[in-house]
PDB file of N, CA and C in Angstrom:
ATOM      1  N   UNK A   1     -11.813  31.766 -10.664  1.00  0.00           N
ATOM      2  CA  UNK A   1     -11.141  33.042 -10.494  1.00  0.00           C
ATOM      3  C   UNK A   1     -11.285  33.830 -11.782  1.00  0.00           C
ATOM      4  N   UNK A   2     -11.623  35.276 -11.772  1.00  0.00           N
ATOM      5  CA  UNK A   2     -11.940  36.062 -13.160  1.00  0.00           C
ATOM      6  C   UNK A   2     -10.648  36.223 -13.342  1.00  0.00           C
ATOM      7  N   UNK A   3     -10.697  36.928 -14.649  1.00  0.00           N
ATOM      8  CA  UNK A   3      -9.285  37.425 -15.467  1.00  0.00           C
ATOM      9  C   UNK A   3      -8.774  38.340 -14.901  1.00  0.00           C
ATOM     10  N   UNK A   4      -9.956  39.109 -14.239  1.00  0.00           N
ATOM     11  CA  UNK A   4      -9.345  40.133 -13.288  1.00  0.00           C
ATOM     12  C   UNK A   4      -8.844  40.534 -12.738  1.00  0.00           C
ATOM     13  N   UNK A   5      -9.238  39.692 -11.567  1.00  0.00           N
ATOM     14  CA  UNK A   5      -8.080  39.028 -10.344  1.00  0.00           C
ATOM     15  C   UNK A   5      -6.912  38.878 -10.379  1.00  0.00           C
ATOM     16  N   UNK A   6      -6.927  37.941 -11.427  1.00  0.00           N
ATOM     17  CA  UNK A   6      -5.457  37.206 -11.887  1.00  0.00           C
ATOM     18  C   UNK A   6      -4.639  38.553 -12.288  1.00  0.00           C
ATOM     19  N   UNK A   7      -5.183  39.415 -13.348  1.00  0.00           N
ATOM     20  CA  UNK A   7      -4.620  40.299 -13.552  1.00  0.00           C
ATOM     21  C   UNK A   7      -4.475  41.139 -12.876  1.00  0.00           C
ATOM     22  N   UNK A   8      -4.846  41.711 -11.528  1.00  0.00           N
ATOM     23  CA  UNK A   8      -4.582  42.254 -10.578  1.00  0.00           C
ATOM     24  C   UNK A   8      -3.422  41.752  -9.760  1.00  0.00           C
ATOM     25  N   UNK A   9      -3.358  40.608  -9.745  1.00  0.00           N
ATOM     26  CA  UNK A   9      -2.962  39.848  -8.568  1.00  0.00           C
ATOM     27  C   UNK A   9      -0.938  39.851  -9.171  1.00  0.00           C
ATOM     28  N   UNK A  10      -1.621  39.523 -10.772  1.00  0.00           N
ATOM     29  CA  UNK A  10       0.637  39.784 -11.503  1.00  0.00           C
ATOM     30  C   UNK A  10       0.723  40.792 -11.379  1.00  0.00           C
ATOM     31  N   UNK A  11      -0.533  42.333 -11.589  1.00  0.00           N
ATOM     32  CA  UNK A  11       0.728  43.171 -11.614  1.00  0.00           C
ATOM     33  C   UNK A  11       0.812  43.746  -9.792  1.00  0.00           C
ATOM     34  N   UNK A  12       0.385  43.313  -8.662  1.00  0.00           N
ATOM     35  CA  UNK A  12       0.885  43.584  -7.917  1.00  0.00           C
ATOM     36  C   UNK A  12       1.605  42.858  -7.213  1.00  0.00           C
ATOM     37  N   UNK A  13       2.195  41.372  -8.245  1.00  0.00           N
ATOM     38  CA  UNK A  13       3.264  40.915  -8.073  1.00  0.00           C
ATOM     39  C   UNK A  13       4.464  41.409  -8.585  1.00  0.00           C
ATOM     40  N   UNK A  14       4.841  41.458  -9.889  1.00  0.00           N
ATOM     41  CA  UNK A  14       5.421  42.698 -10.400  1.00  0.00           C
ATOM     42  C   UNK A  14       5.332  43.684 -10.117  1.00  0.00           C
ATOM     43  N   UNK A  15       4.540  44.484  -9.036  1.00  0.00           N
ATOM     44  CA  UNK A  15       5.036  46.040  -8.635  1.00  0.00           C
ATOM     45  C   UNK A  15       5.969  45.452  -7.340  1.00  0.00           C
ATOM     46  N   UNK A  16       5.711  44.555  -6.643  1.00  0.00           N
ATOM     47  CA  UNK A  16       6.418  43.787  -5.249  1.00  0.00           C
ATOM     48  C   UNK A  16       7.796  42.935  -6.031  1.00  0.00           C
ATOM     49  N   UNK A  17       8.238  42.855  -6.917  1.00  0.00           N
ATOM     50  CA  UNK A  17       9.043  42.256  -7.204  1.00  0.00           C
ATOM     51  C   UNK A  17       9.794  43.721  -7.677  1.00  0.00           C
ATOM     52  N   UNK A  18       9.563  44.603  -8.579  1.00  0.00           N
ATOM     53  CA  UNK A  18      10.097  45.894  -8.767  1.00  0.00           C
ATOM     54  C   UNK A  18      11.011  46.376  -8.085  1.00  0.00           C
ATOM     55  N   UNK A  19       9.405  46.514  -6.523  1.00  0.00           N
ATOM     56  CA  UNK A  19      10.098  47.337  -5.393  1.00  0.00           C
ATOM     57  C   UNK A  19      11.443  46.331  -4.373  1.00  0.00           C
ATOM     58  N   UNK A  20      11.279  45.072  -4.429  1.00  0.00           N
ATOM     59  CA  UNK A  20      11.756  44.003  -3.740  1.00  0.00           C
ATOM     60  C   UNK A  20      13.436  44.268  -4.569  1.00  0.00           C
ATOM     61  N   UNK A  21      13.468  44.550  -5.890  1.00  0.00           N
ATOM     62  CA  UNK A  21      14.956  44.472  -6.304  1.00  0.00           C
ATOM     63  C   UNK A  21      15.383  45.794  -6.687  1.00  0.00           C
ATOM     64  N   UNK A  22      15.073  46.876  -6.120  1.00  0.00           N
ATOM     65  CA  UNK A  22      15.813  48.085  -5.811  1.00  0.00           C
ATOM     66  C   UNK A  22      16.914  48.372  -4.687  1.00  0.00           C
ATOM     67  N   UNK A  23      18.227  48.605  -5.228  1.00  0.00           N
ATOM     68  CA  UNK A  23      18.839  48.862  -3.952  1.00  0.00           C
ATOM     69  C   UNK A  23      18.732  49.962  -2.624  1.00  0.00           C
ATOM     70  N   UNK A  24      18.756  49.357  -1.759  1.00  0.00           N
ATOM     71  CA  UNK A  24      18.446  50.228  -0.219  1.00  0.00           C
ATOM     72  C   UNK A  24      19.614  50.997  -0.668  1.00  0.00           C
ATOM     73  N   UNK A  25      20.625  51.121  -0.916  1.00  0.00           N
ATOM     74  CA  UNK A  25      21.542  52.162  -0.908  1.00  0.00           C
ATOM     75  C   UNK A  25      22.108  53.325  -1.446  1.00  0.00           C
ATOM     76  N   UNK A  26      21.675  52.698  -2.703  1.00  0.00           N
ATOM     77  CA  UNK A  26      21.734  53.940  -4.044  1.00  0.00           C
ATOM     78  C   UNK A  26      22.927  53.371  -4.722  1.00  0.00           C
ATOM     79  N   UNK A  27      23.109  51.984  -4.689  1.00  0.00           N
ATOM     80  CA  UNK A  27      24.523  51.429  -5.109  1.00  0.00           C
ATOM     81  C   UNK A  27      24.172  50.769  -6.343  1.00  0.00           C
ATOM     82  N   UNK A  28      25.337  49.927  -6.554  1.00  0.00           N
ATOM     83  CA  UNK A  28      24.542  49.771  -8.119  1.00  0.00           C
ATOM     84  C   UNK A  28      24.479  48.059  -7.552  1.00  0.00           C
ATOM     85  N   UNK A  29      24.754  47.905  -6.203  1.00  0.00           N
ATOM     86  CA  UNK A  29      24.027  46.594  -5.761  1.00  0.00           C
ATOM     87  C   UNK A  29      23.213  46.058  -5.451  1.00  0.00           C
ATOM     88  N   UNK A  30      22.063  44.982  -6.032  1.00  0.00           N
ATOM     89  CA  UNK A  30      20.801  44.829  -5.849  1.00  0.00           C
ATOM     90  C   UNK A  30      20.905  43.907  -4.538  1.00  0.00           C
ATOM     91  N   UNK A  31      19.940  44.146  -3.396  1.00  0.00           N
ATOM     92  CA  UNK A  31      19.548  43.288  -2.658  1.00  0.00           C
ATOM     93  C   UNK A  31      18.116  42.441  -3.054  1.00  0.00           C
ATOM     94  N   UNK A  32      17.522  41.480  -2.453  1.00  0.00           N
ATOM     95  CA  UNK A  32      16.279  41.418  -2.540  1.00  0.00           C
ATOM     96  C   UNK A  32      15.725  41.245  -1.300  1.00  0.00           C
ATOM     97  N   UNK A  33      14.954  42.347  -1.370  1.00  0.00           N
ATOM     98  CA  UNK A  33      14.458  42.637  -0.098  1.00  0.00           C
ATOM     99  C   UNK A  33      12.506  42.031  -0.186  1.00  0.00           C
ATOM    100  N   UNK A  34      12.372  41.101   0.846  1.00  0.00           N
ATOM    101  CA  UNK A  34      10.773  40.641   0.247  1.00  0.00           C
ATOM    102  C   UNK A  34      10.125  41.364   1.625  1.00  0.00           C
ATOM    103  N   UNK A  35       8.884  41.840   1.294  1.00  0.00           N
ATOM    104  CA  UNK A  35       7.945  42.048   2.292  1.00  0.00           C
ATOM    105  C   UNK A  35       7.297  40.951   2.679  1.00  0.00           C
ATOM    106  N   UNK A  36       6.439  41.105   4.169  1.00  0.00           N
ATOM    107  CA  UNK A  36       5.296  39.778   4.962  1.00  0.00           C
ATOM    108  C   UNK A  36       4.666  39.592   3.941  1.00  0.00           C
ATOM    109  N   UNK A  37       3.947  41.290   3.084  1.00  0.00           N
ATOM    110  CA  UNK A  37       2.811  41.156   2.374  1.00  0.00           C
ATOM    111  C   UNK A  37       3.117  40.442   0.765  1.00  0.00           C
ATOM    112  N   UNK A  38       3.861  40.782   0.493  1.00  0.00           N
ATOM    113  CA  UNK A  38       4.796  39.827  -0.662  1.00  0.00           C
ATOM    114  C   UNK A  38       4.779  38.385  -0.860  1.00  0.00           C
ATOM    115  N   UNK A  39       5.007  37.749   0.580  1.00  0.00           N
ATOM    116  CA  UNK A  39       5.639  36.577   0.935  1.00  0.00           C
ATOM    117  C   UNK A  39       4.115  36.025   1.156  1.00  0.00           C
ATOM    118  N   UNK A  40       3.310  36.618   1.575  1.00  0.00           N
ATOM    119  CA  UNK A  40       1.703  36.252   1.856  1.00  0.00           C
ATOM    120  C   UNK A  40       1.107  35.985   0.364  1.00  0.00           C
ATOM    121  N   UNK A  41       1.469  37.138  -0.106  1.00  0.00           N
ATOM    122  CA  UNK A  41       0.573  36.805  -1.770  1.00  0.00           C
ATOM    123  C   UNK A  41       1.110  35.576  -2.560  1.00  0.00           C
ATOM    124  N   UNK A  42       2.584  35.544  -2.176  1.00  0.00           N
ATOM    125  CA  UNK A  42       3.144  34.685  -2.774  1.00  0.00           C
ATOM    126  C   UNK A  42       3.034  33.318  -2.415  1.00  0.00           C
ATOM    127  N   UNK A  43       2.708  32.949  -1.325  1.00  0.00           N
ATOM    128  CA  UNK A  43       2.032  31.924  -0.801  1.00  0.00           C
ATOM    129  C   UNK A  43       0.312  31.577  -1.340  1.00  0.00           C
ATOM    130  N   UNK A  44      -0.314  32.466  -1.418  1.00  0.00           N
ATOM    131  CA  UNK A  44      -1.684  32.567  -1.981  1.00  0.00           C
ATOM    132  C   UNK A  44      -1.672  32.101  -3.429  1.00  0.00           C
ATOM    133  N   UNK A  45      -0.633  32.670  -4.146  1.00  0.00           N
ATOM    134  CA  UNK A  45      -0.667  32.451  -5.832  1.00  0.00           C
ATOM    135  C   UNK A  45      -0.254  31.027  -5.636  1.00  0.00           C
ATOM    136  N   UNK A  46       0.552  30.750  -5.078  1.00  0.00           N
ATOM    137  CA  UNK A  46       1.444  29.406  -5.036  1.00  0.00           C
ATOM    138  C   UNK A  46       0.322  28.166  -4.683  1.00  0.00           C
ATOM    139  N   UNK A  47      -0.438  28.374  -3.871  1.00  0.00           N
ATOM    140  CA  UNK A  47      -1.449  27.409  -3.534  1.00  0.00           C
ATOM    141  C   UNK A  47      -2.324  27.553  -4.394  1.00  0.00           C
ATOM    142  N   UNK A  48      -2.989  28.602  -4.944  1.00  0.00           N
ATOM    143  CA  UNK A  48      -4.213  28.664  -6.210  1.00  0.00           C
ATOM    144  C   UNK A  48      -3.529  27.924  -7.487  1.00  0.00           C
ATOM    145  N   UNK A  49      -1.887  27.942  -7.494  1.00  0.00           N
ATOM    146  CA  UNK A  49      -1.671  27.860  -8.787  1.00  0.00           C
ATOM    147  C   UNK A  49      -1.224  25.661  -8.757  1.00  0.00           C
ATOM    148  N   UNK A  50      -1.734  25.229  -7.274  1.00  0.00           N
ATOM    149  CA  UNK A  50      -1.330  24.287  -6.815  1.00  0.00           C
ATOM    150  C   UNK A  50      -2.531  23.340  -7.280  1.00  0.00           C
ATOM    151  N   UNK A  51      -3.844  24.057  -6.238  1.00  0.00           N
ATOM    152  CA  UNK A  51      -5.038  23.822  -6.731  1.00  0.00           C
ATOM    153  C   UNK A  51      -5.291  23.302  -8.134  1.00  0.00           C
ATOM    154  N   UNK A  52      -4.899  24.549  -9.335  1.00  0.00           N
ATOM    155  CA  UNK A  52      -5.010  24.593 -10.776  1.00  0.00           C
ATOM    156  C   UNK A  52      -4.685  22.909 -11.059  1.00  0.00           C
ATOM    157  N   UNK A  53      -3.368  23.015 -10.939  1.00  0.00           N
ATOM    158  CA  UNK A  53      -2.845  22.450 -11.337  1.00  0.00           C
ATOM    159  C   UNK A  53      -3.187  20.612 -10.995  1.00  0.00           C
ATOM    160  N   UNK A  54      -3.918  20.311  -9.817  1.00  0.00           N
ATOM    161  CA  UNK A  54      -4.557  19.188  -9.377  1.00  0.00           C
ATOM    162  C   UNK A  54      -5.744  19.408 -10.454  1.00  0.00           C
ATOM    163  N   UNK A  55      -6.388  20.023 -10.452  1.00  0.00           N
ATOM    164  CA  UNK A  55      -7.440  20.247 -11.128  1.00  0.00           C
ATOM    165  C   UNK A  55      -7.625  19.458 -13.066  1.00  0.00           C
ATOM    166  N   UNK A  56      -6.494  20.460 -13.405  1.00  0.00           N
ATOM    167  CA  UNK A  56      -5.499  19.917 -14.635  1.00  0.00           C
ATOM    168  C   UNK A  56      -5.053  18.668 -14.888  1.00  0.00           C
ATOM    169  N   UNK A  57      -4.591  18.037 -13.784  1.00  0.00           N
ATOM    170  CA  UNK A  57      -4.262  16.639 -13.497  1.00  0.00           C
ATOM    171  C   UNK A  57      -4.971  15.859 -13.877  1.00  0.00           C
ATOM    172  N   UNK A  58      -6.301  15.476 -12.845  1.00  0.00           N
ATOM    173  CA  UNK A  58      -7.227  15.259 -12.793  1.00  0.00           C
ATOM    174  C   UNK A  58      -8.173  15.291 -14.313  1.00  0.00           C
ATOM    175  N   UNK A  59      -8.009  16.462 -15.332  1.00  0.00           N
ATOM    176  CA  UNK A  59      -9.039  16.513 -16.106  1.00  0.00           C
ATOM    177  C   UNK A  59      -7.866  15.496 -17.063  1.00  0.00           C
ATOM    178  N   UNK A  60      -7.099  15.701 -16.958  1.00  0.00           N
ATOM    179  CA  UNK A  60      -6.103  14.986 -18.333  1.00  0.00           C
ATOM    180  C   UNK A  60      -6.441  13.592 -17.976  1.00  0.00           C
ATOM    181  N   UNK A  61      -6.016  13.274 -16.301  1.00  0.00           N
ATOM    182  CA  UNK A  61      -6.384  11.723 -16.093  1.00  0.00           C
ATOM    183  C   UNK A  61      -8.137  11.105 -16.582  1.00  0.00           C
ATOM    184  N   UNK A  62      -8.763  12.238 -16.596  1.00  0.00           N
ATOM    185  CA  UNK A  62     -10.140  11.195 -17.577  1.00  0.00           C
ATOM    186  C   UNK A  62     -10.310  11.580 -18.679  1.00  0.00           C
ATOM    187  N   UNK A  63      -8.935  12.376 -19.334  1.00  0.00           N
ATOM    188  CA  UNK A  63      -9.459  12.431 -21.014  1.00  0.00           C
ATOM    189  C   UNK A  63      -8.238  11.253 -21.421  1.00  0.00           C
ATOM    190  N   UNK A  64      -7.821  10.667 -20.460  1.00  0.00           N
ATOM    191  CA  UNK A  64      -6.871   9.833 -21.282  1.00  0.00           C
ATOM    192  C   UNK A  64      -7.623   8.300 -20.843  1.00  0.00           C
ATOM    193  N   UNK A  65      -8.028   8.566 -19.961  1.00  0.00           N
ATOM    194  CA  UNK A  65      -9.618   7.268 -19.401  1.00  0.00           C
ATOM    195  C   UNK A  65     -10.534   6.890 -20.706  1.00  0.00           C
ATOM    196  N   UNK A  66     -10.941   8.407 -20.829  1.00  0.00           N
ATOM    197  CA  UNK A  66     -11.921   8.119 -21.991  1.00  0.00           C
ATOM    198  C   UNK A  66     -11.635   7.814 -23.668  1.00  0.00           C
ATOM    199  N   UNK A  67     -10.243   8.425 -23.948  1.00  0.00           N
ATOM    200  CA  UNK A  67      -9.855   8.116 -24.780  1.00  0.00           C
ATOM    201  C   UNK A  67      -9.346   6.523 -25.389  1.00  0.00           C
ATOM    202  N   UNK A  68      -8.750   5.942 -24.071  1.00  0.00           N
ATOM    203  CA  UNK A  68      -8.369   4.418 -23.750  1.00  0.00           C
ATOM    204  C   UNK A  68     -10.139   3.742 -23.962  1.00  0.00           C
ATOM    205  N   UNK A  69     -10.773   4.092 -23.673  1.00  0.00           N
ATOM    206  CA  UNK A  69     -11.998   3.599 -23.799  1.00  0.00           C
ATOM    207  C   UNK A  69     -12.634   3.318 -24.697  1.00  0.00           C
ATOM    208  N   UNK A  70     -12.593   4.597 -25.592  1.00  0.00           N
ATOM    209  CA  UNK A  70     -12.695   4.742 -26.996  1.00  0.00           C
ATOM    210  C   UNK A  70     -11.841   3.601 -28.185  1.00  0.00           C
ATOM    211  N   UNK A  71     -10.930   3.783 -27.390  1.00  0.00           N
ATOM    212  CA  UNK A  71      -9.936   2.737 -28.715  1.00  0.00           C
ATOM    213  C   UNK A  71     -10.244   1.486 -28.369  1.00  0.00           C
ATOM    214  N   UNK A  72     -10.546   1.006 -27.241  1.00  0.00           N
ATOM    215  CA  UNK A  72     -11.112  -0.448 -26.505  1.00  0.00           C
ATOM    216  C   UNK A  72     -12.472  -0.905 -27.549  1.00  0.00           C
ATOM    217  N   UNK A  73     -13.337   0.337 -27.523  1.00  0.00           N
ATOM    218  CA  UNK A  73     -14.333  -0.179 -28.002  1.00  0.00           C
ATOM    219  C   UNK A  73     -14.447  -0.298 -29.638  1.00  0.00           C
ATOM    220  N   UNK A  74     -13.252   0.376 -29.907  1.00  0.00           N
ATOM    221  CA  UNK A  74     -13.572   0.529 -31.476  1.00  0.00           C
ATOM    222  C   UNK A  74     -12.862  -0.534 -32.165  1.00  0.00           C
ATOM    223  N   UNK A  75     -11.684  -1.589 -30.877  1.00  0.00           N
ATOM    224  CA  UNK A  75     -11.204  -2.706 -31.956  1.00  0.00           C
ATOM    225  C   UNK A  75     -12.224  -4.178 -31.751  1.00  0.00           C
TER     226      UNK A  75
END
């Protein structure tokens, strides 16, 4: 994913979070109101950031493989 994206993708999470905690009434009470399209992106980030994060997992679990390996061979 480019930087792009990503950076596209917060600030039209932050413009949906903006608009999401404005009050419908003109009160000084906030509702939070979420949109489909909100709740869609937010599902999208949530799984990419799910992905990442297996990904991350995964790379730590063979730098700590290889590192264990390393000290194996060096005593």
């Amino acid at each position: 994913m480019s930087r792009s994206n990503r950076r596209e993708d917060v600030l039209s999470l932050q413009l949906g979070l903006e608009r999401a905690w404005q009050p419908r009434d003109g009160s000084n009470v906030t509702y939070l109101h979420t949109s489909r399209a909100a709740v869609n992106l937010n599902h999208r980030l949530l799984a990419r950031l799910e992905a990442e994060n297996a990904q991350l997992r995964g790379s730590a679990v063979e730098l700590l493989l290889q590192i264990q390996a390393l000290r194996d061979g060096a005593t």
